[in-house]
Protein backbone atom coordinates (compact mmCIF):
# COMPACT_ATOMS: atom_id res chain seq x y z
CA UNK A 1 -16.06 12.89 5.77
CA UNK A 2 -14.24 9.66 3.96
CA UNK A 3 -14.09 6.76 6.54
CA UNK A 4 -10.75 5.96 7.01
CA UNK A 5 -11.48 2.14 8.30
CA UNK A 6 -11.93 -0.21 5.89
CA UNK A 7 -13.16 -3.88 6.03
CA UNK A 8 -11.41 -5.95 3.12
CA UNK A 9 -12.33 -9.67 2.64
CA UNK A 10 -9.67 -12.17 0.95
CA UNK A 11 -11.35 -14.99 0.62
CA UNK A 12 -9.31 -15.64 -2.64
CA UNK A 13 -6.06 -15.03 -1.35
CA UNK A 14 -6.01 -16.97 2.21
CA UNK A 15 -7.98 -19.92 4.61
CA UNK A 16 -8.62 -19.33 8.43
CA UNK A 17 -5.01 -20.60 9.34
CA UNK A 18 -2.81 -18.73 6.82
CA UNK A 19 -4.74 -15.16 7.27
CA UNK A 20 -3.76 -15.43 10.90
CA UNK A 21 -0.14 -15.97 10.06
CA UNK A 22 0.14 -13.36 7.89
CA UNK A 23 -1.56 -10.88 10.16
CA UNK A 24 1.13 -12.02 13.12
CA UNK A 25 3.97 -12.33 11.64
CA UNK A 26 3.93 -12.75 7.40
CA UNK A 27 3.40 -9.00 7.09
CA UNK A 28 6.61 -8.43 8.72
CA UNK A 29 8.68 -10.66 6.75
CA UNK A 30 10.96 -10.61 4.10
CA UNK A 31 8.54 -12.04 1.91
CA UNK A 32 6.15 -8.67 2.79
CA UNK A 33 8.34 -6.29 4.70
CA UNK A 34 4.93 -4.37 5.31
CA UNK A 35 3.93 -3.99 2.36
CA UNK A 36 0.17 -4.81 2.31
CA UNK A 37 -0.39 -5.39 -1.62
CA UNK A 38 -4.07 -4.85 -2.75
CA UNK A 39 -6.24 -4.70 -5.54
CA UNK A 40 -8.57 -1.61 -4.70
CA UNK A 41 -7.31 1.77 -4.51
CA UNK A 42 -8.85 3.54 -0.60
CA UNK A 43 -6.30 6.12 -0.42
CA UNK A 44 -7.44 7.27 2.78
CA UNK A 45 -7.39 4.16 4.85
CA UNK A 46 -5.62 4.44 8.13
CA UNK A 47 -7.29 0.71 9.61
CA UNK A 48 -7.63 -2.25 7.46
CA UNK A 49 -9.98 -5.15 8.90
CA UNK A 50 -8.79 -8.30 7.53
CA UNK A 51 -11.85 -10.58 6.80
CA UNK A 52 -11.86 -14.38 5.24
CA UNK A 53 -15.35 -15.71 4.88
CA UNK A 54 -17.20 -13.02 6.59
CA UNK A 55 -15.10 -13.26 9.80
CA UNK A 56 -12.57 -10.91 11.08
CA UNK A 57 -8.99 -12.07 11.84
CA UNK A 58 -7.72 -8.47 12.98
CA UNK A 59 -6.82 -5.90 11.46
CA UNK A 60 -3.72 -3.27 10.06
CA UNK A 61 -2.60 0.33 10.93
CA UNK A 62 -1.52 1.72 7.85
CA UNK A 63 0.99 4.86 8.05
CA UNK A 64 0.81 5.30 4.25
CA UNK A 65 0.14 4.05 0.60
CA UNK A 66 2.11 4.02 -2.43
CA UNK A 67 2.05 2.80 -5.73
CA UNK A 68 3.13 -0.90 -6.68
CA UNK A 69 6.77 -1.47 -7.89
CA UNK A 70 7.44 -3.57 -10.28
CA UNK A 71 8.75 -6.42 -7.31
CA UNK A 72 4.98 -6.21 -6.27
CA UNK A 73 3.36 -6.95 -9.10
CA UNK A 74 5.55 -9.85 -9.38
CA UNK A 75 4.46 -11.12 -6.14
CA UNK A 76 0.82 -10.41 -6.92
CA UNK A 77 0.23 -9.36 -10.31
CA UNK A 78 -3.56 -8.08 -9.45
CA UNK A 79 -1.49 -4.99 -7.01
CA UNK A 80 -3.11 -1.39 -7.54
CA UNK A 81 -2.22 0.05 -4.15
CA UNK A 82 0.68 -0.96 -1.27
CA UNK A 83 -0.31 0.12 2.07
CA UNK A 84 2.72 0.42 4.28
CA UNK A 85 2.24 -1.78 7.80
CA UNK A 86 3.01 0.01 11.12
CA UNK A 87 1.94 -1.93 13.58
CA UNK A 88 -1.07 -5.15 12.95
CA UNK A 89 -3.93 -6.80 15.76
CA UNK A 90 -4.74 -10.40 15.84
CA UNK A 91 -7.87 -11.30 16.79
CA UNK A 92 -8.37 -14.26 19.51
CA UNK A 93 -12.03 -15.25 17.78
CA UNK A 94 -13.06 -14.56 14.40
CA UNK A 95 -15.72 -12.15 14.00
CA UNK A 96 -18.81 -12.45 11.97
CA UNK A 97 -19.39 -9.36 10.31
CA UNK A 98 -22.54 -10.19 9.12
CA UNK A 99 -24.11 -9.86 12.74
CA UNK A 100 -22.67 -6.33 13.04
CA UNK A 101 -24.26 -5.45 9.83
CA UNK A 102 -21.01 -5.37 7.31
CA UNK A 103 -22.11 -7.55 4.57
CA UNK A 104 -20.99 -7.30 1.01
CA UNK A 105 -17.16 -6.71 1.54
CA UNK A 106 -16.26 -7.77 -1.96
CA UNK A 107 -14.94 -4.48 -2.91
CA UNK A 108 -13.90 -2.93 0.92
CA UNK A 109 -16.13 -1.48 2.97
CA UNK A 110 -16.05 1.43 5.47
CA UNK A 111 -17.13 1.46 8.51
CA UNK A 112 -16.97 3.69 11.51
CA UNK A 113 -14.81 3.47 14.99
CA UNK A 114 -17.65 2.77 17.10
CA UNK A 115 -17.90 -0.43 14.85
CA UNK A 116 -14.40 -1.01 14.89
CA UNK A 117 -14.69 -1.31 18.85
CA UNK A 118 -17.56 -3.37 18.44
CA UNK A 119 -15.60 -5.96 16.64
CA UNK A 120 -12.89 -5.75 18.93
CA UNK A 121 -14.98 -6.72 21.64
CA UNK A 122 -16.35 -9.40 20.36
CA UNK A 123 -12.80 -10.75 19.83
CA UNK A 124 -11.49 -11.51 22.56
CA UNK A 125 -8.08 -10.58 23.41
CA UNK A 126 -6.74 -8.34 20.70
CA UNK A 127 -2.69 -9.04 20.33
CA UNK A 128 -0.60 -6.36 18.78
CA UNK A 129 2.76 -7.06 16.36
CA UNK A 130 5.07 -4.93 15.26
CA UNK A 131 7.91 -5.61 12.83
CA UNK A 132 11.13 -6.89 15.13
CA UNK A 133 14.18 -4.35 15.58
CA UNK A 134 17.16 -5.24 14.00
């Protein structure tokens, strides 16, 4: 069976400080309205780990997936795949993946939820956000 966690690393696309925004609140916004835009196509991911330098900032539960409109590829023009944003996890520490083994992240990589909890433990306190109600 498919995992359906998936590490992604953006090391092109954010720093330390502005991958934490986005994870807490950016997603959310107007400027996102939870619509996670990314170049690789992992149907089946459910979790998305957000990495930036081989650390973990938190990570995404993804209700679904759809194909990029034409507003998305605007906003990024390298869009394959919009993941839609229920609910996202900031992490209090970064994580470095590398010590739990996840190395090579260029292209997403899947792990499993034991490792999941293993990263979540070494995080620290793990804060959820949801989109506000309007």
């Amino acid at each position: 069976m498919k995992s359906t966690i998936h590490v992604f690393g953006h090391d092109d696309t954010f720093d330390s400080d502005s991958i934490r925004q986005y994870i807490e609140s950016d997603i959310f916004d107007d400027g996102y309205d939870r619509r996670y835009r990314h170049n690789l196509k992992n149907n089946d991911a459910k979790i998305i780990v957000l990495s930036h330098a081989g650390e973990a900032y938190g990570h995404f539960e993804i209700t679904g997936w759809e194909e990029p409109t034409d507003d998305d590829i605007e906003a990024w023009p390298k869009t394959k795949r919009v993941y839609i944003v229920s609910k996202s996890h900031s992490y209090e520490m970064p994580v470095n993946l590398q010590d739990l083994g996840i190395t090579q992240i260029r292209f997403g990589k899947p792990i499993d939820a034991d490792t999941l909890r293993k990263i979540q433990k070494r995080a620290g306190k793990v804060t959820m956000h949801q989109p506000a109600v309007v």
